[in-house]
PDB file of N, CA and C in Angstrom:
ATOM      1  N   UNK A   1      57.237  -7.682 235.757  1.00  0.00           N
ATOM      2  CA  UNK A   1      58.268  -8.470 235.115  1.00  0.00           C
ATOM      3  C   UNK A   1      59.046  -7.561 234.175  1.00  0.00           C
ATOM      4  N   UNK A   2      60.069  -7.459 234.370  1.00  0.00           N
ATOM      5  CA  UNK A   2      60.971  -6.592 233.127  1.00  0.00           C
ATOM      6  C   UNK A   2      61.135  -7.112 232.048  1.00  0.00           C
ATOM      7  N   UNK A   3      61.045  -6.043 230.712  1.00  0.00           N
ATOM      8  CA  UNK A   3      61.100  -6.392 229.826  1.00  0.00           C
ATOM      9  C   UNK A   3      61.689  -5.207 229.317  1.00  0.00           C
ATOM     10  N   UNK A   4      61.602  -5.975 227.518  1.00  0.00           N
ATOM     11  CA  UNK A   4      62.361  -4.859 226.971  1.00  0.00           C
ATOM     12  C   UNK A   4      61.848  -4.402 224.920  1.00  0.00           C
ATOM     13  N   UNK A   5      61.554  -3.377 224.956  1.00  0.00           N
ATOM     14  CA  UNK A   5      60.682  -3.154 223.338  1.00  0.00           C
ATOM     15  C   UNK A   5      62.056  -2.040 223.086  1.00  0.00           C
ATOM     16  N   UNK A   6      61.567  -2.312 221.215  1.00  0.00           N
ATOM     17  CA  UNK A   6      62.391  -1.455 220.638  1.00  0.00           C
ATOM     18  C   UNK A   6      61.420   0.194 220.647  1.00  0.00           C
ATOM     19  N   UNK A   7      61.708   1.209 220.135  1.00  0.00           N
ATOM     20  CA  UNK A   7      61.144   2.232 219.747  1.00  0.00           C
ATOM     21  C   UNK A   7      59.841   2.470 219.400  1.00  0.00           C
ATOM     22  N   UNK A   8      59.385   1.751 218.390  1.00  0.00           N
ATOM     23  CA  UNK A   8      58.992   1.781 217.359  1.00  0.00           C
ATOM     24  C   UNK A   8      57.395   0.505 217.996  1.00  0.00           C
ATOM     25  N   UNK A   9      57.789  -0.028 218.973  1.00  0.00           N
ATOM     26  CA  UNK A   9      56.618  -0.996 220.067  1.00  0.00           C
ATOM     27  C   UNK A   9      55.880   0.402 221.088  1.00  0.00           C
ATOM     28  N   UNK A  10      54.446   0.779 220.699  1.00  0.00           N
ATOM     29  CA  UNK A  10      54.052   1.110 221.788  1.00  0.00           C
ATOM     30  C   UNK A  10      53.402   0.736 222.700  1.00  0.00           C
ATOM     31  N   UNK A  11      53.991   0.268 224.220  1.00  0.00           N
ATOM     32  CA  UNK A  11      54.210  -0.495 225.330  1.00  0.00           C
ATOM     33  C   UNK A  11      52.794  -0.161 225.786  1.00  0.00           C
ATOM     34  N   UNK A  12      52.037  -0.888 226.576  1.00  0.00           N
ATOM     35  CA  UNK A  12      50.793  -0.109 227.268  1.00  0.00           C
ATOM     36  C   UNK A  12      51.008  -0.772 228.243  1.00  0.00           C
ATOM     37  N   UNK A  13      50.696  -0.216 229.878  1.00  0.00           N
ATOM     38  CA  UNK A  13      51.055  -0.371 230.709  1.00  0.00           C
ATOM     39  C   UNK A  13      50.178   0.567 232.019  1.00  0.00           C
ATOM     40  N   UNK A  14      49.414  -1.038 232.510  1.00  0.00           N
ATOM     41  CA  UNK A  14      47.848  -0.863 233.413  1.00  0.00           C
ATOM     42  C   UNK A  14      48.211   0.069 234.739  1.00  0.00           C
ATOM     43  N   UNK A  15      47.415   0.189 234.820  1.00  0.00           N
ATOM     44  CA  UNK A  15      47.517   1.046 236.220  1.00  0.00           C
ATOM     45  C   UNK A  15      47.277  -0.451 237.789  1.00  0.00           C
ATOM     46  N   UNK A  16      48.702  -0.160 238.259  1.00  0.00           N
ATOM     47  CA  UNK A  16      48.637  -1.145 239.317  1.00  0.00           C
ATOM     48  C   UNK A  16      47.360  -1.773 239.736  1.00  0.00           C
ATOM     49  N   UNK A  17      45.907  -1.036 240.399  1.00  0.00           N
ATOM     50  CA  UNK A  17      44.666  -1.548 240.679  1.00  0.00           C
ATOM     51  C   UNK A  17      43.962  -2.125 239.836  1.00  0.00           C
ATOM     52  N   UNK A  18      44.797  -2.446 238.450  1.00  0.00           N
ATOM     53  CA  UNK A  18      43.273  -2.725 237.283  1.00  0.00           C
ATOM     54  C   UNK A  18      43.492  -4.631 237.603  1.00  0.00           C
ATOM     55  N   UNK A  19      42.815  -5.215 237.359  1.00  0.00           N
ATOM     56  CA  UNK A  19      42.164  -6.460 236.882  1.00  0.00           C
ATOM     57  C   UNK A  19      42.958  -7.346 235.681  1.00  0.00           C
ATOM     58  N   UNK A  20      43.728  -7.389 235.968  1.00  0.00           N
ATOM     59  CA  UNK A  20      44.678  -8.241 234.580  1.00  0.00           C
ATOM     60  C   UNK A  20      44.198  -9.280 233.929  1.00  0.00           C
ATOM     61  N   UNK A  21      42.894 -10.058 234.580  1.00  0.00           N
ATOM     62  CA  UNK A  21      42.492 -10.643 233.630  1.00  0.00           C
ATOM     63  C   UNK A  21      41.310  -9.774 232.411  1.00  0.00           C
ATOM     64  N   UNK A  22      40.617  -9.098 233.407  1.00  0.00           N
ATOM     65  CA  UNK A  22      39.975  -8.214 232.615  1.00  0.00           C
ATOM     66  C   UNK A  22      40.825  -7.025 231.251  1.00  0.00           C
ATOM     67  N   UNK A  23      42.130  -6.860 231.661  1.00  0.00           N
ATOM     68  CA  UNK A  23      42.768  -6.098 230.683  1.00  0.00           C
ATOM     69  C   UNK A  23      43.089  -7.111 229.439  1.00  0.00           C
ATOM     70  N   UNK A  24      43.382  -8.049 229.707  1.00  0.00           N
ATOM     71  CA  UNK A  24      43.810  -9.127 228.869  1.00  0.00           C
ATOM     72  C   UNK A  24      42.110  -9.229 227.396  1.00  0.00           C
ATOM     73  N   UNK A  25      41.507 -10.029 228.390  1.00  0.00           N
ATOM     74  CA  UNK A  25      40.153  -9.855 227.042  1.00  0.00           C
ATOM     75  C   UNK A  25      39.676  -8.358 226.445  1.00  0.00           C
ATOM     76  N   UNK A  26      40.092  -7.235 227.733  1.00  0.00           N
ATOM     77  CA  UNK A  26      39.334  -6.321 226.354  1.00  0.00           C
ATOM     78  C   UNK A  26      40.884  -6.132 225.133  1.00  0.00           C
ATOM     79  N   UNK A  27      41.867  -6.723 225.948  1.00  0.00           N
ATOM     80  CA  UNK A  27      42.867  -6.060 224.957  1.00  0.00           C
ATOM     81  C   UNK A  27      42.899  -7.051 223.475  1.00  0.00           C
ATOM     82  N   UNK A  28      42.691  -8.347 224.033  1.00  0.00           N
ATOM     83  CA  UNK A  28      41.730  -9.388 223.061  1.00  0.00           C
ATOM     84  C   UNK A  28      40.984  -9.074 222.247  1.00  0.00           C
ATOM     85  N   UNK A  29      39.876  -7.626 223.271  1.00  0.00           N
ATOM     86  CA  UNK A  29      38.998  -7.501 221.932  1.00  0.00           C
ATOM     87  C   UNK A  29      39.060  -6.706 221.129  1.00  0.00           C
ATOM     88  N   UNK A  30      40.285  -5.523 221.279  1.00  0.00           N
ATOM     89  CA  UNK A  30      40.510  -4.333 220.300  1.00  0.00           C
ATOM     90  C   UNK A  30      41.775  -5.043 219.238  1.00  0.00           C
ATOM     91  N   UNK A  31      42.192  -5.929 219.508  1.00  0.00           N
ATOM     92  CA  UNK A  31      43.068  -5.636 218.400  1.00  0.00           C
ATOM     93  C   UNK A  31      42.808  -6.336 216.999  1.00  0.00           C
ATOM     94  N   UNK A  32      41.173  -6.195 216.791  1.00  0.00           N
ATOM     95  CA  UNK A  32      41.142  -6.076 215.393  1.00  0.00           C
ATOM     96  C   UNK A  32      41.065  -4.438 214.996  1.00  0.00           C
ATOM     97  N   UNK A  33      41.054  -3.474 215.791  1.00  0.00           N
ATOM     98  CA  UNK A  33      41.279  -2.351 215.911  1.00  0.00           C
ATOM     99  C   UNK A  33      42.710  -1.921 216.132  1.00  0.00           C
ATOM    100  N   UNK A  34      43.555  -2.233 216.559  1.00  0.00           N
ATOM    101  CA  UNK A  34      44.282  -1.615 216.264  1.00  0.00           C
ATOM    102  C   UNK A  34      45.406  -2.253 215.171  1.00  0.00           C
ATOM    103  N   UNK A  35      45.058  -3.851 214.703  1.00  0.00           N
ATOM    104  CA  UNK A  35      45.658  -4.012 213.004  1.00  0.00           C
ATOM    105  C   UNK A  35      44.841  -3.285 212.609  1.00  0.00           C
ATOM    106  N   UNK A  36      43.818  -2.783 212.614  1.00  0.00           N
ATOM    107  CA  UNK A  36      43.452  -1.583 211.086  1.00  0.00           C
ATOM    108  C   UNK A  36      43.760  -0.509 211.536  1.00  0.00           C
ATOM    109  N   UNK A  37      44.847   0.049 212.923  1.00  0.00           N
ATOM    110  CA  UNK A  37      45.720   1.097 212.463  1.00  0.00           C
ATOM    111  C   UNK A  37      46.635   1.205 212.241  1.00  0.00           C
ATOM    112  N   UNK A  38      47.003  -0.737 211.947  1.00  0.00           N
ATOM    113  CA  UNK A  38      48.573  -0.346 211.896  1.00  0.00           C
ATOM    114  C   UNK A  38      49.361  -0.148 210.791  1.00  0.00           C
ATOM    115  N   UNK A  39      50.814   0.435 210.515  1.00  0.00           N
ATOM    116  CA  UNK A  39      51.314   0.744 209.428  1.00  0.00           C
ATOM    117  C   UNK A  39      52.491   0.667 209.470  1.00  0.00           C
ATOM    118  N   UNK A  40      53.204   0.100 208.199  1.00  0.00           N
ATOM    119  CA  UNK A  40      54.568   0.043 207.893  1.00  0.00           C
ATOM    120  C   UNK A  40      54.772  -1.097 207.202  1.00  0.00           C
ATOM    121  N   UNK A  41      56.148  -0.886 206.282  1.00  0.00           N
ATOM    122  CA  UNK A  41      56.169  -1.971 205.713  1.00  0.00           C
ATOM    123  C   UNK A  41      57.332  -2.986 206.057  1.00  0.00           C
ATOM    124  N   UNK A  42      58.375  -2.718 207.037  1.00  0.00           N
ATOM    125  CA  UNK A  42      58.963  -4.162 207.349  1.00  0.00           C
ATOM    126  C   UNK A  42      58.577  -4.370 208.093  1.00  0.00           C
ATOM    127  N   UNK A  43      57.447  -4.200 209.118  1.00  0.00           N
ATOM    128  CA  UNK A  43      56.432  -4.434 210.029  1.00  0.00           C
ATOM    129  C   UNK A  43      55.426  -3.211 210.531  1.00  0.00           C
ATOM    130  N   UNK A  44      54.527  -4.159 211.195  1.00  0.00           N
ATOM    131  CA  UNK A  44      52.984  -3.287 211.222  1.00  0.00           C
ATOM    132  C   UNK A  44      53.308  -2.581 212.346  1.00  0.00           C
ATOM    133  N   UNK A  45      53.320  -1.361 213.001  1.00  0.00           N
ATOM    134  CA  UNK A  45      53.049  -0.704 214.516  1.00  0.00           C
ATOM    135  C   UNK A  45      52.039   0.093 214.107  1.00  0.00           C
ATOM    136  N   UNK A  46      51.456   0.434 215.996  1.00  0.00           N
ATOM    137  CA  UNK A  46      50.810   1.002 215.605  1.00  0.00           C
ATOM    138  C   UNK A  46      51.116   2.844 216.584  1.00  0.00           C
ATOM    139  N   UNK A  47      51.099   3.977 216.130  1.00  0.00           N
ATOM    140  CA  UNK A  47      51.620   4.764 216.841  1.00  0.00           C
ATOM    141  C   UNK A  47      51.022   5.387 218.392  1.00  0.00           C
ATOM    142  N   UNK A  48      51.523   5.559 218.679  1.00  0.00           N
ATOM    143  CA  UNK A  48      51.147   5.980 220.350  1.00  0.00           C
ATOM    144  C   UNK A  48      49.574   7.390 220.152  1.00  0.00           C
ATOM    145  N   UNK A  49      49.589   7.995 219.289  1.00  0.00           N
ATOM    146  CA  UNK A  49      48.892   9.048 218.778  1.00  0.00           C
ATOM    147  C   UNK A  49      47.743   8.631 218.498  1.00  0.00           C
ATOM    148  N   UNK A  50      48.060   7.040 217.478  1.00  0.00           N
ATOM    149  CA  UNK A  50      46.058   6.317 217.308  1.00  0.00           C
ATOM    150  C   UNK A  50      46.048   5.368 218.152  1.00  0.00           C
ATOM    151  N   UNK A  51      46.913   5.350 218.953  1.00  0.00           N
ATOM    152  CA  UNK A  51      46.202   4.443 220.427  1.00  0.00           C
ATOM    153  C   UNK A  51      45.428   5.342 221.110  1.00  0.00           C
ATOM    154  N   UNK A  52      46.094   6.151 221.073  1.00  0.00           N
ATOM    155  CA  UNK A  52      45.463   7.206 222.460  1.00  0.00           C
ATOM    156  C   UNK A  52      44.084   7.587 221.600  1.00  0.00           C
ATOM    157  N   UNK A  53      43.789   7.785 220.622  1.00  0.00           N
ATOM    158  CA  UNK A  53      42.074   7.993 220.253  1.00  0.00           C
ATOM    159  C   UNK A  53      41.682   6.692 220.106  1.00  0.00           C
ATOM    160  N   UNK A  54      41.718   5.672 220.407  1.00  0.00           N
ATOM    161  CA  UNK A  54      40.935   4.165 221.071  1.00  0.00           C
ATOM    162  C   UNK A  54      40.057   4.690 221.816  1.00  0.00           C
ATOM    163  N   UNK A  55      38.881   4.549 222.030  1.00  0.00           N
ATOM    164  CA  UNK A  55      38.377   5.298 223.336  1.00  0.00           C
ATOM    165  C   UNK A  55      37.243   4.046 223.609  1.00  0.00           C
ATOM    166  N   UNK A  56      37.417   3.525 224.635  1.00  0.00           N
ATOM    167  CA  UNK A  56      36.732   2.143 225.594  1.00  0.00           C
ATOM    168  C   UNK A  56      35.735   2.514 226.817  1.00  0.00           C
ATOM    169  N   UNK A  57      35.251   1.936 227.066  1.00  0.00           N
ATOM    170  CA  UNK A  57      34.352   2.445 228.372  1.00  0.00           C
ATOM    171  C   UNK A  57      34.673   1.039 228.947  1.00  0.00           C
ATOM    172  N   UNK A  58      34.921   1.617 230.397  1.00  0.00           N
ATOM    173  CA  UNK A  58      35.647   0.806 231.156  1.00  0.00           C
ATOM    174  C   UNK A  58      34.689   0.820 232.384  1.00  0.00           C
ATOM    175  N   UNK A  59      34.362  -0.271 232.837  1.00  0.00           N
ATOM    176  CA  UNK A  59      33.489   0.093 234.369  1.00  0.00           C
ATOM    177  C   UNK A  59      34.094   0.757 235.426  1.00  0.00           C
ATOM    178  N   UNK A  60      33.552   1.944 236.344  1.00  0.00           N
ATOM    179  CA  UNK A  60      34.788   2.504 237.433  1.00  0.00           C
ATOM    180  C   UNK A  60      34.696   1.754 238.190  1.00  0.00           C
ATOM    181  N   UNK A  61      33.481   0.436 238.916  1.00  0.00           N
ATOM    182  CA  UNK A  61      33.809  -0.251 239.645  1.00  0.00           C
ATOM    183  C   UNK A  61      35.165  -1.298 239.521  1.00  0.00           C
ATOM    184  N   UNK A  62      35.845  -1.400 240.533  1.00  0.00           N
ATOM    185  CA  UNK A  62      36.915  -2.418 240.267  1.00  0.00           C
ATOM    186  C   UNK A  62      36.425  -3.916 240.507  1.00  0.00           C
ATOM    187  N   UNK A  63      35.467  -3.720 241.198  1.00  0.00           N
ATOM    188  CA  UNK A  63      34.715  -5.667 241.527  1.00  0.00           C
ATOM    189  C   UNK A  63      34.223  -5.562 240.676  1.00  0.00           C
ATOM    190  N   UNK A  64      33.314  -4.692 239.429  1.00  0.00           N
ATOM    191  CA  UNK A  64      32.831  -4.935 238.049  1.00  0.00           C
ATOM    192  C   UNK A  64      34.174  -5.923 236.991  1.00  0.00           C
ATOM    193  N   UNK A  65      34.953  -4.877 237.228  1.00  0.00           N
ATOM    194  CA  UNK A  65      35.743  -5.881 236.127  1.00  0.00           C
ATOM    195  C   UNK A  65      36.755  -6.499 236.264  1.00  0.00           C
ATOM    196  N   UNK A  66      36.899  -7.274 237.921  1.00  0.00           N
ATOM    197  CA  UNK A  66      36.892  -8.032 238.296  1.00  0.00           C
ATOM    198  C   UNK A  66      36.378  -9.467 238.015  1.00  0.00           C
ATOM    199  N   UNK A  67      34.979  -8.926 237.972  1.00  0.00           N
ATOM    200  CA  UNK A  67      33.610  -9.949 238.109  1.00  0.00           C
ATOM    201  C   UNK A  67      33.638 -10.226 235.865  1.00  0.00           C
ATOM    202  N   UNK A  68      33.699  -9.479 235.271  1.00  0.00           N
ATOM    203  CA  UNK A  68      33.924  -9.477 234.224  1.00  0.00           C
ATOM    204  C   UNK A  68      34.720 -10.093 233.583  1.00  0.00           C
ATOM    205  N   UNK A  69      36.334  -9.789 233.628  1.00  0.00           N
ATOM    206  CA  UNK A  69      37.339 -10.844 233.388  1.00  0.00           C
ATOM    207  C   UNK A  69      37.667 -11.909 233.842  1.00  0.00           C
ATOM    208  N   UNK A  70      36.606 -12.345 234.909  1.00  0.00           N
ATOM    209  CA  UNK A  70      36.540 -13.839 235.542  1.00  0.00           C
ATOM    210  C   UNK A  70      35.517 -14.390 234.647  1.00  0.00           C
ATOM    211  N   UNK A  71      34.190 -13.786 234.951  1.00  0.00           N
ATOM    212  CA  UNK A  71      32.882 -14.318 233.567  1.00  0.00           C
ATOM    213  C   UNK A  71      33.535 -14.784 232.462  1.00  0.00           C
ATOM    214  N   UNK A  72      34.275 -13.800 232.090  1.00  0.00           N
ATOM    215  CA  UNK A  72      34.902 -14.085 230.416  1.00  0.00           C
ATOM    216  C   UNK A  72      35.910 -15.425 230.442  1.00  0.00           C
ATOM    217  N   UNK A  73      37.126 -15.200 231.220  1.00  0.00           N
ATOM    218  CA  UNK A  73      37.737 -15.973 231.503  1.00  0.00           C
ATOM    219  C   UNK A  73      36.948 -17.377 231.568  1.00  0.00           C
ATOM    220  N   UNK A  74      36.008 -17.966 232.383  1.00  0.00           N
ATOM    221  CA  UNK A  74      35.273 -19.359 232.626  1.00  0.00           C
ATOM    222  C   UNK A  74      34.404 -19.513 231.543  1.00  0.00           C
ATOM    223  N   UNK A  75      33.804 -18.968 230.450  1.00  0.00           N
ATOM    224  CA  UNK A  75      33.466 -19.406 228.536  1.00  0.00           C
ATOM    225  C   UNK A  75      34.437 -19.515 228.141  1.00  0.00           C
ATOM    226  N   UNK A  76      35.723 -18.533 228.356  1.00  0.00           N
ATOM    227  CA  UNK A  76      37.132 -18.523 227.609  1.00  0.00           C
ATOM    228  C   UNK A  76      37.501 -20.207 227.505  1.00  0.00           C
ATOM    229  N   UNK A  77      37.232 -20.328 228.717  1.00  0.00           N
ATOM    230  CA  UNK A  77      38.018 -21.514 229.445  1.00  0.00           C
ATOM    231  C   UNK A  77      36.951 -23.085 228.891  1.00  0.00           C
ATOM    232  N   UNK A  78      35.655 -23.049 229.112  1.00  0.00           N
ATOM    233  CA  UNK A  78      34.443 -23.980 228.030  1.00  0.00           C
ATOM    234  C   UNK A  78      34.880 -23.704 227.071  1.00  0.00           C
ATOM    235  N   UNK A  79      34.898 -22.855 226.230  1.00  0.00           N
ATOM    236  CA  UNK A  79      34.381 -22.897 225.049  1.00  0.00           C
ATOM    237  C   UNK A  79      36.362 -23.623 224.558  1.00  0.00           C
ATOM    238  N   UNK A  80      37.431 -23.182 225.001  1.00  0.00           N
ATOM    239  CA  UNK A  80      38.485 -24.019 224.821  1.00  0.00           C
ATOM    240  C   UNK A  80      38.455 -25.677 224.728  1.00  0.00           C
ATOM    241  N   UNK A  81      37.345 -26.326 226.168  1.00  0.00           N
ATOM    242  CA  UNK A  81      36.897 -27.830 225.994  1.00  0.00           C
ATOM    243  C   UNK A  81      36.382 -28.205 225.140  1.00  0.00           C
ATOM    244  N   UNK A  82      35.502 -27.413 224.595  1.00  0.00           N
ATOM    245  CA  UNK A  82      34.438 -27.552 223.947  1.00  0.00           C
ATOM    246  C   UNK A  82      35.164 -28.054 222.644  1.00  0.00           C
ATOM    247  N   UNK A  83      36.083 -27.532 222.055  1.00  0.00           N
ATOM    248  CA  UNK A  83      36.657 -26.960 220.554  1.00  0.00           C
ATOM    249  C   UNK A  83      37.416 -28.256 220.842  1.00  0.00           C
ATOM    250  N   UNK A  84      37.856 -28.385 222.022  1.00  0.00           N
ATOM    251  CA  UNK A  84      38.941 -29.999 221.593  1.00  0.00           C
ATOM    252  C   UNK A  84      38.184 -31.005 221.935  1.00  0.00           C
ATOM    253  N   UNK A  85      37.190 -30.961 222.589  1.00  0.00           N
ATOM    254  CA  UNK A  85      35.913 -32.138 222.379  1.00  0.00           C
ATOM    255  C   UNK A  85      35.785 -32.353 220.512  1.00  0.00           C
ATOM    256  N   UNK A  86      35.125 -31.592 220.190  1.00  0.00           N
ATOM    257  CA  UNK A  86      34.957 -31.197 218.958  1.00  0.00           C
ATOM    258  C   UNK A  86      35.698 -31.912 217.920  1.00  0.00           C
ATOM    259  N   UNK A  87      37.014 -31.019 217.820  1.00  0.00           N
ATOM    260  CA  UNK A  87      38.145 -31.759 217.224  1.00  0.00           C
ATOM    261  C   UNK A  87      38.619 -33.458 217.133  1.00  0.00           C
ATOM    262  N   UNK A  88      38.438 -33.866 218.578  1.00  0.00           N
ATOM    263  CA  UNK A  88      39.027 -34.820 218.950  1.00  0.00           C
ATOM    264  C   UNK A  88      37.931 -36.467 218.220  1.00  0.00           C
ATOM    265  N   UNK A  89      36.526 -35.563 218.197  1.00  0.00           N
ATOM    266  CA  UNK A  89      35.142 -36.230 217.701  1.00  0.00           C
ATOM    267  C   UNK A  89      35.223 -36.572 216.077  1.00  0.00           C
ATOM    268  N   UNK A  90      35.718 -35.103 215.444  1.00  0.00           N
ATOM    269  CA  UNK A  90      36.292 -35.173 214.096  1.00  0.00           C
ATOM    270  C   UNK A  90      37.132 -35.804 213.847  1.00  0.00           C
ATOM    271  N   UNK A  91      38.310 -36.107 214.657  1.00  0.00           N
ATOM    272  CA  UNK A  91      39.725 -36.510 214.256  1.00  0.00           C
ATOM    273  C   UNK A  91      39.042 -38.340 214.754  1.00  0.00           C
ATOM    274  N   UNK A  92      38.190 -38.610 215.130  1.00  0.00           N
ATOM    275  CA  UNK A  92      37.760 -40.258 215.734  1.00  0.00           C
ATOM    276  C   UNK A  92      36.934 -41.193 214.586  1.00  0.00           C
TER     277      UNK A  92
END
């Protein structure tokens, strides 16, 4: 899908074979990592230099994280019912 960032956005951008749901949760799970690298004061970025020392271990199987960002995805997806069960119990 085309899009469009200013300068100052560093873009990350999967390698055609990866797993997009799987990129999605780990990218879910670093960015309390990368707000604590980010900097500036009319807004936060973070630079292309402390992305690139992020360092993740990634499974080389592709049906691993496949099988992974689907797992995650279906709790993602409970634990969403769950919270408006919840809510809906509170709010009754």
């Amino acid at each position: 899908m085309p899009v469009a960032t200013n300068q100052g956005f560093a873009s990350l951008f999967p390698k055609v074979e990866t797993d997009s749901e799987f990129l999605f949760y780990l990218a879910q799970t670093l960015r309390p990592v990368f707000v604590r690298l980010a900097a500036g004061t009319t807004f936060m970025e973070v630079s292309r230099r402390e992305i690139r020392r992020v360092n993740v271990c990634v499974p080389s199987q592709p049906n691993e994280r496949v099988a992974i960002g689907h797992a995650i995805k279906i709790a993602d997806e409970a634990f969403s019912k769950a919270d408006s069960k919840l809510t809906a119990c509170e709010a009754a």
